[in-house]
C-alpha atoms as a PDB file:
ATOM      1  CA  UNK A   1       0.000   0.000   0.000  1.00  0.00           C
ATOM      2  CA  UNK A   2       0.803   3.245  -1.267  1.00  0.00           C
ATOM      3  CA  UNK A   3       2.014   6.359   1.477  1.00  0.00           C
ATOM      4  CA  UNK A   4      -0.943   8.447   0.707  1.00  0.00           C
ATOM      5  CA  UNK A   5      -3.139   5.529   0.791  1.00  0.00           C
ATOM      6  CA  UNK A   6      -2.125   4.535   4.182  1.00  0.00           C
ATOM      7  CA  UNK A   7      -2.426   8.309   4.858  1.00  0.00           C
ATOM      8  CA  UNK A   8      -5.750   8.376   3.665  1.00  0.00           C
ATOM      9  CA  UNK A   9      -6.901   5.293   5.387  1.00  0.00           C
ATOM     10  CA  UNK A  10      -5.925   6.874   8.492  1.00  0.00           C
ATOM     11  CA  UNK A  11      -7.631  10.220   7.856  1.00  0.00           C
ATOM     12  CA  UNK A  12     -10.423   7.944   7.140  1.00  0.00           C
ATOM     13  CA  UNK A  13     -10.542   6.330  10.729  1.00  0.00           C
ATOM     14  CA  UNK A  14      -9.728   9.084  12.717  1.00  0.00           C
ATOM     15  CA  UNK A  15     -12.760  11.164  10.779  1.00  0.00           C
ATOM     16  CA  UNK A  16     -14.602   8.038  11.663  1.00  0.00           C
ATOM     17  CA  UNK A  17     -13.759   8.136  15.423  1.00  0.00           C
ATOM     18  CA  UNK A  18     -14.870  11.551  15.566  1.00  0.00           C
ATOM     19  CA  UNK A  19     -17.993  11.381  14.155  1.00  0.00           C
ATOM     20  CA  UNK A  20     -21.217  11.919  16.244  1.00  0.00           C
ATOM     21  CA  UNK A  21     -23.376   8.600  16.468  1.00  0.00           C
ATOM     22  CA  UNK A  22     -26.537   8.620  16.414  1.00  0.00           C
ATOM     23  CA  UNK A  23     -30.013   6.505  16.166  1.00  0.00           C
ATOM     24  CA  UNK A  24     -33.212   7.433  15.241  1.00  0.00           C
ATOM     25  CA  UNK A  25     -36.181   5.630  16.583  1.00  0.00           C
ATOM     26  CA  UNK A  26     -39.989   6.168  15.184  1.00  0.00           C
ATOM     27  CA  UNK A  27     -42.533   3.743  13.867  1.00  0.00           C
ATOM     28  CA  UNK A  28     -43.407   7.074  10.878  1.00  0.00           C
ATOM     29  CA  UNK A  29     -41.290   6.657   8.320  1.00  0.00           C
ATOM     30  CA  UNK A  30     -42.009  10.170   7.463  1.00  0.00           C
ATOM     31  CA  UNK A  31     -40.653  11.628  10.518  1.00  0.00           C
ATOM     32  CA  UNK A  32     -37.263   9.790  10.047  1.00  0.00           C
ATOM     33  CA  UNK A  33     -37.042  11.656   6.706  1.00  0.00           C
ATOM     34  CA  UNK A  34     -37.968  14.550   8.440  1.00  0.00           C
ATOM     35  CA  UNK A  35     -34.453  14.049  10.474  1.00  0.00           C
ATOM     36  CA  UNK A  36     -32.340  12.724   8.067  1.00  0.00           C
ATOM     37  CA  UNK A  37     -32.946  15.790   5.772  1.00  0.00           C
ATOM     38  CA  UNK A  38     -32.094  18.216   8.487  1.00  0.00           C
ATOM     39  CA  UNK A  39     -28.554  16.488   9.747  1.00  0.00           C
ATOM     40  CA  UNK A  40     -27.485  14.891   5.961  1.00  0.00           C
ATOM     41  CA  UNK A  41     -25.457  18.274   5.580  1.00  0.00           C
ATOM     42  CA  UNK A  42     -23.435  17.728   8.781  1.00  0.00           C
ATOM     43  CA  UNK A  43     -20.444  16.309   7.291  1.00  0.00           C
ATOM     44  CA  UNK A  44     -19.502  14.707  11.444  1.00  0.00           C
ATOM     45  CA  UNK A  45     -22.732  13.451  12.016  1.00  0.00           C
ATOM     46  CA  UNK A  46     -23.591   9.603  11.478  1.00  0.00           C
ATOM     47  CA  UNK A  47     -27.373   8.693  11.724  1.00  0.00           C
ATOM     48  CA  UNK A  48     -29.023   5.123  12.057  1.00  0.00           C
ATOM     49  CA  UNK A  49     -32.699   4.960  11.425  1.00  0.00           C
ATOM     50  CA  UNK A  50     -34.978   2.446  13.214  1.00  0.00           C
ATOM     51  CA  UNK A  51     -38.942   1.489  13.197  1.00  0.00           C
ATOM     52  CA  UNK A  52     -40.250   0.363  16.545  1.00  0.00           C
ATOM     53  CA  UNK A  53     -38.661  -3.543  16.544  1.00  0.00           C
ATOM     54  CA  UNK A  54     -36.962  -3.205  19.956  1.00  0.00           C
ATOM     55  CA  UNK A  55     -34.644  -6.215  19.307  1.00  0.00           C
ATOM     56  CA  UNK A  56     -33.237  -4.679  16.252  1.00  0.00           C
ATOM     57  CA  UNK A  57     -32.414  -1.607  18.395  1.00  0.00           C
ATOM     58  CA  UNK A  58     -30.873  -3.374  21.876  1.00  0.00           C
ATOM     59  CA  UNK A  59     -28.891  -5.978  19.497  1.00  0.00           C
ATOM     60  CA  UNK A  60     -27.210  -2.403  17.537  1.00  0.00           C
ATOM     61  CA  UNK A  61     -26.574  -0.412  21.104  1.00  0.00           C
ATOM     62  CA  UNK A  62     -24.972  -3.363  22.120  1.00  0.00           C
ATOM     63  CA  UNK A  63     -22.283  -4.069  19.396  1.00  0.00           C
ATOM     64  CA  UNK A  64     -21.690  -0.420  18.185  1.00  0.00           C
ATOM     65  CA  UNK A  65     -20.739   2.923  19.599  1.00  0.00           C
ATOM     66  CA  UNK A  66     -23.589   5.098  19.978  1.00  0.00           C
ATOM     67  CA  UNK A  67     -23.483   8.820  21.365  1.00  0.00           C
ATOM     68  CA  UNK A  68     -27.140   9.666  21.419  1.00  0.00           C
ATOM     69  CA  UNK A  69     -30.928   8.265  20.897  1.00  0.00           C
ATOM     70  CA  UNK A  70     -33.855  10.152  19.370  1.00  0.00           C
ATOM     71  CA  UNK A  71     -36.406   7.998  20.528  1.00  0.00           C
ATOM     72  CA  UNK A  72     -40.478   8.353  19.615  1.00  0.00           C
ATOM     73  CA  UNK A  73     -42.083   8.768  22.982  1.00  0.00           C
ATOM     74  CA  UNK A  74     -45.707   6.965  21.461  1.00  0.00           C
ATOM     75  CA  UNK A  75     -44.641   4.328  19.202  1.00  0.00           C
ATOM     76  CA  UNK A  76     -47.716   0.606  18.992  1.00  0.00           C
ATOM     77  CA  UNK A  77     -44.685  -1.460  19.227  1.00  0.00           C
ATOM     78  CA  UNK A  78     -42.554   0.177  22.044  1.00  0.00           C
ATOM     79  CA  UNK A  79     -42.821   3.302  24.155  1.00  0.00           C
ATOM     80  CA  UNK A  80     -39.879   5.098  23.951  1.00  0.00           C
ATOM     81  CA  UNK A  81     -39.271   5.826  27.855  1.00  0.00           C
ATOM     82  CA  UNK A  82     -39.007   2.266  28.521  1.00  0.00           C
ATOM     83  CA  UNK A  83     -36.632   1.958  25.647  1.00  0.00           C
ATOM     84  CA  UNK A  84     -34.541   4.075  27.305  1.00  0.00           C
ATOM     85  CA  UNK A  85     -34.298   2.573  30.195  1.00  0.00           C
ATOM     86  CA  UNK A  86     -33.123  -0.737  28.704  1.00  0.00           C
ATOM     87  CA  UNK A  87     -31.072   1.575  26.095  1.00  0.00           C
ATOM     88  CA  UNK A  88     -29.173   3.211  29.291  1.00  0.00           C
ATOM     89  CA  UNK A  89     -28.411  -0.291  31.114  1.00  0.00           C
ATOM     90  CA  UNK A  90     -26.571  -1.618  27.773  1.00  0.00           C
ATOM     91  CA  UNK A  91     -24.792   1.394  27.350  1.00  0.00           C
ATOM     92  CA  UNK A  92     -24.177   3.385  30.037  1.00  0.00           C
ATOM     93  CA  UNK A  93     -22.750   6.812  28.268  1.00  0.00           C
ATOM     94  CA  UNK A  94     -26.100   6.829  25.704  1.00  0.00           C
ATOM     95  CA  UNK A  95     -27.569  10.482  25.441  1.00  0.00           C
ATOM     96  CA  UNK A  96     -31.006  10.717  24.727  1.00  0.00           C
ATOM     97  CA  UNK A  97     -33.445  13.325  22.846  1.00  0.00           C
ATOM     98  CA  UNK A  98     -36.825  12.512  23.174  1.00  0.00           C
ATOM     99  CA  UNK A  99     -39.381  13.078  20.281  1.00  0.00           C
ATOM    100  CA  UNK A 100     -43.172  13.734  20.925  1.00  0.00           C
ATOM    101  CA  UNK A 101     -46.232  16.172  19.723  1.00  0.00           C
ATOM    102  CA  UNK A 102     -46.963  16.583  23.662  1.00  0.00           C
ATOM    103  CA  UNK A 103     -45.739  18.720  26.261  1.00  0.00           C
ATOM    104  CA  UNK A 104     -43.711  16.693  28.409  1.00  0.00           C
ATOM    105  CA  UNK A 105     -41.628  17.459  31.863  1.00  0.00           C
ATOM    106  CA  UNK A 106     -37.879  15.932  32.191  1.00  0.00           C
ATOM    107  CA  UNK A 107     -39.081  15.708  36.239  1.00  0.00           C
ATOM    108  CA  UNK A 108     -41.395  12.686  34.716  1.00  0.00           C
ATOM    109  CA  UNK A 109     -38.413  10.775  34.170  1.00  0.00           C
ATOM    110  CA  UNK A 110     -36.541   8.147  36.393  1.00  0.00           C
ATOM    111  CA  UNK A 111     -33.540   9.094  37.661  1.00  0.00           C
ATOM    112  CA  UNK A 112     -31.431   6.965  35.531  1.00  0.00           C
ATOM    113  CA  UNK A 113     -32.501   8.395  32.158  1.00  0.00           C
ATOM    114  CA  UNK A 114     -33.115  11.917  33.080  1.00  0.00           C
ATOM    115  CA  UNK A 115     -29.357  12.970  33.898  1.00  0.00           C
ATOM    116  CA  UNK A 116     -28.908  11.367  30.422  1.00  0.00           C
ATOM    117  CA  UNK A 117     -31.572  13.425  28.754  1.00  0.00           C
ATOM    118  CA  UNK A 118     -30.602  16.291  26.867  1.00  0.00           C
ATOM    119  CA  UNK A 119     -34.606  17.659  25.737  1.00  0.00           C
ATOM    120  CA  UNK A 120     -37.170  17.076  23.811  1.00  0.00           C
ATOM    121  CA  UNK A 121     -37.535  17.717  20.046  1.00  0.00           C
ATOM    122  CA  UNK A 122     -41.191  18.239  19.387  1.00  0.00           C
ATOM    123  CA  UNK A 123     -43.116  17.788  15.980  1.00  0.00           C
ATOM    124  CA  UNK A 124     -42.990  19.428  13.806  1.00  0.00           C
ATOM    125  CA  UNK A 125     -39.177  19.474  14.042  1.00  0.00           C
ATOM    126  CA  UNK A 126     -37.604  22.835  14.816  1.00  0.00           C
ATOM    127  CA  UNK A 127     -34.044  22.931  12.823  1.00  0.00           C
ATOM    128  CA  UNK A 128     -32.522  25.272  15.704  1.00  0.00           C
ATOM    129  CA  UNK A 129     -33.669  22.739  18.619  1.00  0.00           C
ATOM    130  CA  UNK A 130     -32.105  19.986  16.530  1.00  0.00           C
ATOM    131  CA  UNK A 131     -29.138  21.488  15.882  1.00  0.00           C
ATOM    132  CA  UNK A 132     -29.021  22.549  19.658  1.00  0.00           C
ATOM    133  CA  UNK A 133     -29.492  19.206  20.465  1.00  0.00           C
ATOM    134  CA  UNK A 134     -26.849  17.402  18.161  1.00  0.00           C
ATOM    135  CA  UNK A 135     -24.139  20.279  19.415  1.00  0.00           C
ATOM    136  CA  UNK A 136     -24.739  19.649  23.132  1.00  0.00           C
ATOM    137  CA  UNK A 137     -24.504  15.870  22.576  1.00  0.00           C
ATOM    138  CA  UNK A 138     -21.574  16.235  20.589  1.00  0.00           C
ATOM    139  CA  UNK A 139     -19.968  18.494  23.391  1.00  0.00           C
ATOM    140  CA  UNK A 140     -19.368  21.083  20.761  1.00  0.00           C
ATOM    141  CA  UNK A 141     -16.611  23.846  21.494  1.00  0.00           C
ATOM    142  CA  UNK A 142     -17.574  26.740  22.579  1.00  0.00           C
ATOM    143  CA  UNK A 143     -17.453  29.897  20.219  1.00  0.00           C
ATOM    144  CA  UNK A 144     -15.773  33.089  20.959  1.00  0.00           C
ATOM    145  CA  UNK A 145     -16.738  36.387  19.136  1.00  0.00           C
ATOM    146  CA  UNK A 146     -14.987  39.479  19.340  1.00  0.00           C
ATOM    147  CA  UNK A 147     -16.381  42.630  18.074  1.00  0.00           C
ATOM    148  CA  UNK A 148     -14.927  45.195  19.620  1.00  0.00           C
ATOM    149  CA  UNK A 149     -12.080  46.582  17.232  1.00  0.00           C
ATOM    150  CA  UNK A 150     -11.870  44.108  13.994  1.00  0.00           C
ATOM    151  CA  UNK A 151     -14.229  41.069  13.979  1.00  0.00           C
ATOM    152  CA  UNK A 152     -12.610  37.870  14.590  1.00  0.00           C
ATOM    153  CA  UNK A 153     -13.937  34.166  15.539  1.00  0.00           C
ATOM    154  CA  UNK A 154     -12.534  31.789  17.999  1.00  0.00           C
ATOM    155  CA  UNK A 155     -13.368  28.034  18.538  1.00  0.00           C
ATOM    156  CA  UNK A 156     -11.523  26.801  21.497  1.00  0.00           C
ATOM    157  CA  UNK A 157      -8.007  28.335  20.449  1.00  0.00           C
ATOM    158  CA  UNK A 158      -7.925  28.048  16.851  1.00  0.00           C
ATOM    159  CA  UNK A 159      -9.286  31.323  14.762  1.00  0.00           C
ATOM    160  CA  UNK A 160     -12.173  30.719  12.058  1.00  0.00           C
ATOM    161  CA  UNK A 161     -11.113  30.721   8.746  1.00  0.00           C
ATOM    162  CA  UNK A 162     -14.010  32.178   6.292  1.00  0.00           C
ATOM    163  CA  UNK A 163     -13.571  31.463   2.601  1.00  0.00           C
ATOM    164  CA  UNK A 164     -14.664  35.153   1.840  1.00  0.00           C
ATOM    165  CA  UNK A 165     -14.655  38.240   3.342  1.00  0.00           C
ATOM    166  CA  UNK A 166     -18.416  38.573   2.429  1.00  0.00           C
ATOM    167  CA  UNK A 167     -19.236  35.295   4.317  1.00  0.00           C
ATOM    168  CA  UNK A 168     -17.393  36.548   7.546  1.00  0.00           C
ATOM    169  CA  UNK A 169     -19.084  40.116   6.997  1.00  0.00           C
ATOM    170  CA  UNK A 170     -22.131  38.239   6.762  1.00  0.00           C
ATOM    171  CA  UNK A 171     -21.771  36.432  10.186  1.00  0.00           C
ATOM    172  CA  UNK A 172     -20.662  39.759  11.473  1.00  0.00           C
ATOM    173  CA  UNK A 173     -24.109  41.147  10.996  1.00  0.00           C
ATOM    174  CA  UNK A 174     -26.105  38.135  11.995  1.00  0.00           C
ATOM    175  CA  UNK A 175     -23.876  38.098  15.729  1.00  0.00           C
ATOM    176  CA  UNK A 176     -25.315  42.222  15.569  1.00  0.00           C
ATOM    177  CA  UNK A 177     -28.711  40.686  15.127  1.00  0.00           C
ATOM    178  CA  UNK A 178     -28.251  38.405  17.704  1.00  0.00           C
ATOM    179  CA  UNK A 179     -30.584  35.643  16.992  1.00  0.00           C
ATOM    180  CA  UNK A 180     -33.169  37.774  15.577  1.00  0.00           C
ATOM    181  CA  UNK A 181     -33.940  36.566  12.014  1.00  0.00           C
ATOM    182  CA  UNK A 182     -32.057  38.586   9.374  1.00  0.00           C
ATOM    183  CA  UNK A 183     -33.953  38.505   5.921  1.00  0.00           C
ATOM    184  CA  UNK A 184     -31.996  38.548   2.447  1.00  0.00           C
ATOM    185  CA  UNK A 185     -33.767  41.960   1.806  1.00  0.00           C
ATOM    186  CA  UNK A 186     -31.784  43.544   4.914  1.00  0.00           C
ATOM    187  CA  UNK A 187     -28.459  41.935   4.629  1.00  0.00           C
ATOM    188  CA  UNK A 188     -28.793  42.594   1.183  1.00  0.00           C
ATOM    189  CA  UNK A 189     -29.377  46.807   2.116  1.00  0.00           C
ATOM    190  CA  UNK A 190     -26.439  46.439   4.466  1.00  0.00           C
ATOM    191  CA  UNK A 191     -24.216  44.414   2.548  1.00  0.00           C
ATOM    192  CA  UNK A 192     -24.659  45.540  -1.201  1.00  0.00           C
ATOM    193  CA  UNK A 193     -26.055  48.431  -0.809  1.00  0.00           C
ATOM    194  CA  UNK A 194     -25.142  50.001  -4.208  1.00  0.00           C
ATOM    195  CA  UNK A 195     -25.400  47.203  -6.175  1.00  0.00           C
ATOM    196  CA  UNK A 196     -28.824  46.538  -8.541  1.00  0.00           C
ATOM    197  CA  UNK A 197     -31.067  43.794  -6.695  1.00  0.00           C
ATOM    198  CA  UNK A 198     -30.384  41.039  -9.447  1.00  0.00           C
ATOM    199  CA  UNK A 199     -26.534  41.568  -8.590  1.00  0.00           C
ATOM    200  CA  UNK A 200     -27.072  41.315  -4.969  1.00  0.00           C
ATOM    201  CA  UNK A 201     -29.144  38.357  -4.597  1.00  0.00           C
ATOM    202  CA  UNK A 202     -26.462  36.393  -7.089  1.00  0.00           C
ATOM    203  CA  UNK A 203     -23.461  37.870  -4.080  1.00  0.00           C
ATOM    204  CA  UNK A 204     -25.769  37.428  -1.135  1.00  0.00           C
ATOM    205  CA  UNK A 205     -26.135  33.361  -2.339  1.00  0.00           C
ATOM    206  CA  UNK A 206     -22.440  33.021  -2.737  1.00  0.00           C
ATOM    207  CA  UNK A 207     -22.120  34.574   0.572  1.00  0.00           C
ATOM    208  CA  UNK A 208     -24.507  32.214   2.419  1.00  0.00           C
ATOM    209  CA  UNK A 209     -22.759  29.151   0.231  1.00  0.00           C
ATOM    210  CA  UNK A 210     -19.730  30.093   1.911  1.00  0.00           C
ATOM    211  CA  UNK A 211     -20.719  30.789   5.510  1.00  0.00           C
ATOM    212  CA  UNK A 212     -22.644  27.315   5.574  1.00  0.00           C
ATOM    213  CA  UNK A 213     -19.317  25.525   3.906  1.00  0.00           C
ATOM    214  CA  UNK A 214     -17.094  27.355   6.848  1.00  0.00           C
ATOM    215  CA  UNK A 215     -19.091  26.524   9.630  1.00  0.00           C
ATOM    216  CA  UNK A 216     -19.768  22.847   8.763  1.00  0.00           C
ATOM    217  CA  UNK A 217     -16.046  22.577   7.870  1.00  0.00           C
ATOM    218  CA  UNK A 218     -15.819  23.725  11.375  1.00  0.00           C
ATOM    219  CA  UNK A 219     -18.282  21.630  13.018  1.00  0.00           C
ATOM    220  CA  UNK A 220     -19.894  24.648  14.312  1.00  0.00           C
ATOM    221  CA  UNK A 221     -23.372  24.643  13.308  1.00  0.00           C
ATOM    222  CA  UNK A 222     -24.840  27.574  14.588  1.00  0.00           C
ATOM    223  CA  UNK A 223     -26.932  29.063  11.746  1.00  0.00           C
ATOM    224  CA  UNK A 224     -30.576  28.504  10.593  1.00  0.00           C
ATOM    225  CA  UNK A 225     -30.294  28.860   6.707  1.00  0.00           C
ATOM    226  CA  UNK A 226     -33.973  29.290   5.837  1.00  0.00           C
ATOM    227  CA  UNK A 227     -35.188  30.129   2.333  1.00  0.00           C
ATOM    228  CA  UNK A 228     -34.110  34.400   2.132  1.00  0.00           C
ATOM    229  CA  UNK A 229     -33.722  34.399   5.974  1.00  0.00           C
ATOM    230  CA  UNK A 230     -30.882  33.674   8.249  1.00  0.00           C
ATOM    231  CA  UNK A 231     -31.015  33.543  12.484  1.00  0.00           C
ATOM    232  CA  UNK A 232     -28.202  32.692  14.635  1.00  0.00           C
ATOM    233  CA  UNK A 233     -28.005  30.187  17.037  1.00  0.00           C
ATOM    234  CA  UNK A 234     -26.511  31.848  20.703  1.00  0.00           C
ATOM    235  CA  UNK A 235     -26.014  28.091  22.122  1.00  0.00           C
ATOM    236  CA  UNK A 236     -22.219  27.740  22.698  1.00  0.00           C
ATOM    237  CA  UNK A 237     -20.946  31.371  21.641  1.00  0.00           C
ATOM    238  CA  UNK A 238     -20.154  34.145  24.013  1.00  0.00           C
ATOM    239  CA  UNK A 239     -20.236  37.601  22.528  1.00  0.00           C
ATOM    240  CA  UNK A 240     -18.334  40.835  23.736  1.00  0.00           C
ATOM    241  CA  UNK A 241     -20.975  42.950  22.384  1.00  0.00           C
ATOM    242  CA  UNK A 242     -23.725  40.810  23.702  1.00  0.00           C
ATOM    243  CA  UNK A 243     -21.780  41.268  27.443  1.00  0.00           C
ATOM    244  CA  UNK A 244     -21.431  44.397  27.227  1.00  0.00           C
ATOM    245  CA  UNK A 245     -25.132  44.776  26.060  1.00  0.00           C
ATOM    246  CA  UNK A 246     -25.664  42.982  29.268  1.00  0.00           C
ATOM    247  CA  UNK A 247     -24.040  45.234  31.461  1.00  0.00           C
ATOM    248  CA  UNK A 248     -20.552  44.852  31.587  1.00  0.00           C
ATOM    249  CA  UNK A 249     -19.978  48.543  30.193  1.00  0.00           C
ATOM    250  CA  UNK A 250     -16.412  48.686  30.595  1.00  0.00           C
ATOM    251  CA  UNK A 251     -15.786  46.563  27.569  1.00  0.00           C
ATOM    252  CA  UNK A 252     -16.431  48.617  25.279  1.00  0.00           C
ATOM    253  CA  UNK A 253     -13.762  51.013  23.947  1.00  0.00           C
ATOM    254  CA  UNK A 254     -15.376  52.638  21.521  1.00  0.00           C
ATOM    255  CA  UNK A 255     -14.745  50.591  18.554  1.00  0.00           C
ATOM    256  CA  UNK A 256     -17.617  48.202  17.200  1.00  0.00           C
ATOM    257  CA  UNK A 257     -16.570  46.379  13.702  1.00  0.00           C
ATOM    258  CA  UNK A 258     -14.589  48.926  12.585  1.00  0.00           C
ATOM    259  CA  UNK A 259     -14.443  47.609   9.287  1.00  0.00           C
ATOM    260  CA  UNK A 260     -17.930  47.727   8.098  1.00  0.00           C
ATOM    261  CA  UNK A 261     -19.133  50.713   7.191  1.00  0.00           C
ATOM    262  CA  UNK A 262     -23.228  49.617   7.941  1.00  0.00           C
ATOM    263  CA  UNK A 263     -21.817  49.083  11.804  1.00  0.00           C
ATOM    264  CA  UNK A 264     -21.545  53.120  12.156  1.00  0.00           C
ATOM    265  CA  UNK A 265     -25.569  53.037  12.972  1.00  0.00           C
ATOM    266  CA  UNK A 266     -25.298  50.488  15.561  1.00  0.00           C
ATOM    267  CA  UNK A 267     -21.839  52.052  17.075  1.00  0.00           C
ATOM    268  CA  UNK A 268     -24.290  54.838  17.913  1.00  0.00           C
ATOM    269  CA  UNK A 269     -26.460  53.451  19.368  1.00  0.00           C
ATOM    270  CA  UNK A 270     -23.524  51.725  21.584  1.00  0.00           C
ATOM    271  CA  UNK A 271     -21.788  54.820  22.378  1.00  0.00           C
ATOM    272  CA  UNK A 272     -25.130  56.186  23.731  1.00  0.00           C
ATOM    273  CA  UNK A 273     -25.085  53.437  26.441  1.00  0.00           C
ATOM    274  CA  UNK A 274     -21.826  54.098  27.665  1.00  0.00           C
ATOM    275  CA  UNK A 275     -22.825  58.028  28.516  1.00  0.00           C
END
């Protein structure tokens, strides 16, 4: 065997090794589609689908490395609580996400399986509380933003590496929004402002192309890409502007993305706080 194969066989296994496991458990084939569509994009995410045949499921947890379990709550063949209780005495670090179209309390659970629980993911599927989910289980680094003075991205110690200065712009403004949703008409007014509409919906795509191709790269998935809207996901990044919006004042300095020229509107605002 060839160098580079070898070399590729072992980029192969440790990409492998570090790939979140997951099943899927739900008597509607529908609703696994449902899933599968929303987490096929995550390049570190491995997904197993099952109906309700308990067997099937105990004899996979058993031989195989599993990280988490979405498991129907209200399935004719199994209920999904007492799956997870056998689930948690065969494997003993099992996560578990819990789908259902009723309320439900994580008090209502025994002891064993609710320290293991991270929520419930209620139909119809949220995207967000999915991808909250799958980053919590997968004990996702945290993000660090800084704002004040140039913008720059941290996860753990390494700096994020956007393909294009548009994409990072474009992250720029949807950490101003914080989590609000940010439609392709406004990022499009802030971004390309003196460009003709055609123009800046072709730039605007690329720009969201890139963003989603740097944060999977990353294994950060923190961004809902809905059809001409974008919204952040907070969970896991910590924001000097968002502290300082909070009340620590003496962060700021003064200097808020200095390199955007749209940020002068919301620098005012900022420097009116700190008066």
């Amino acid at each position: 065997m060839s160098d580079l194969c070898k070399q590729n066989c072992r980029n192969a296994a440790v990409e492998g090794a570090n790939k979140l496991k997951i099943i899927a458990v739900d008597d509607e084939i529908s609703a696994l589609h449902v899933i599968l569509n929303e987490i096929i994009e995550l390049h570190n995410i491995e997904c197993h689908f099952f109906k309700d045949d308990e067997q099937r499921i105990t004899d996979y947890i058993a031989s195989n490395r599993v990280d988490a379990a979405f498991l129907d709550i209200n399935m004719p063949n199994v209920n999904g609580l007492e799956l997870a209780e056998k689930l948690a005495d065969i494997s003993p670090e099992l996560r578990f996400v819990f789908i259902t179209g009723l309320a439900e309390d994580v008090n209502s659970l025994s002891d064993k399986v609710k320290k293991r629980t991270a929520g419930f993911l209620y139909k119809p599927f949220d995207r967000a509380e999915l991808l909250k989910y799958l980053s919590e289980i997968g004990g996702a680094t945290e993000m660090t933003v800084k704002t004040f003075g140039s913008f720059e991205c941290f996860i753990g110690d390494e700096i994020v590496s956007f393909s294009s200065a548009k994409s990072k712009e474009l992250f720029a403004l949807l950490i101003t929004y914080r989590g609000k949703s940010l439609s392709m008409t406004d990022a499009i007014s802030q971004l390309w402002p003196d460009h003709d509409v055609e123009k800046a919906k072709k730039l605007y795509r690329d720009a969201v192309w890139r963003l989603r191709k740097t944060l999977r790269d990353a294994g950060f998935n923190c961004v809902t890409f809905g059809r001409a809207n974008l919204s952040l996901i907070k969970d896991n990044i910590r924001c000097d502007v968002w502290n300082f919006l909070d009340g620590e004042k003496s962060l700021y300095g003064g200097e808020f993305l200095k390199n955007y020229e749209w940020s002068i509107t919301y620098q005012s605002i900022l420097d009116t706080l700190v008066k």
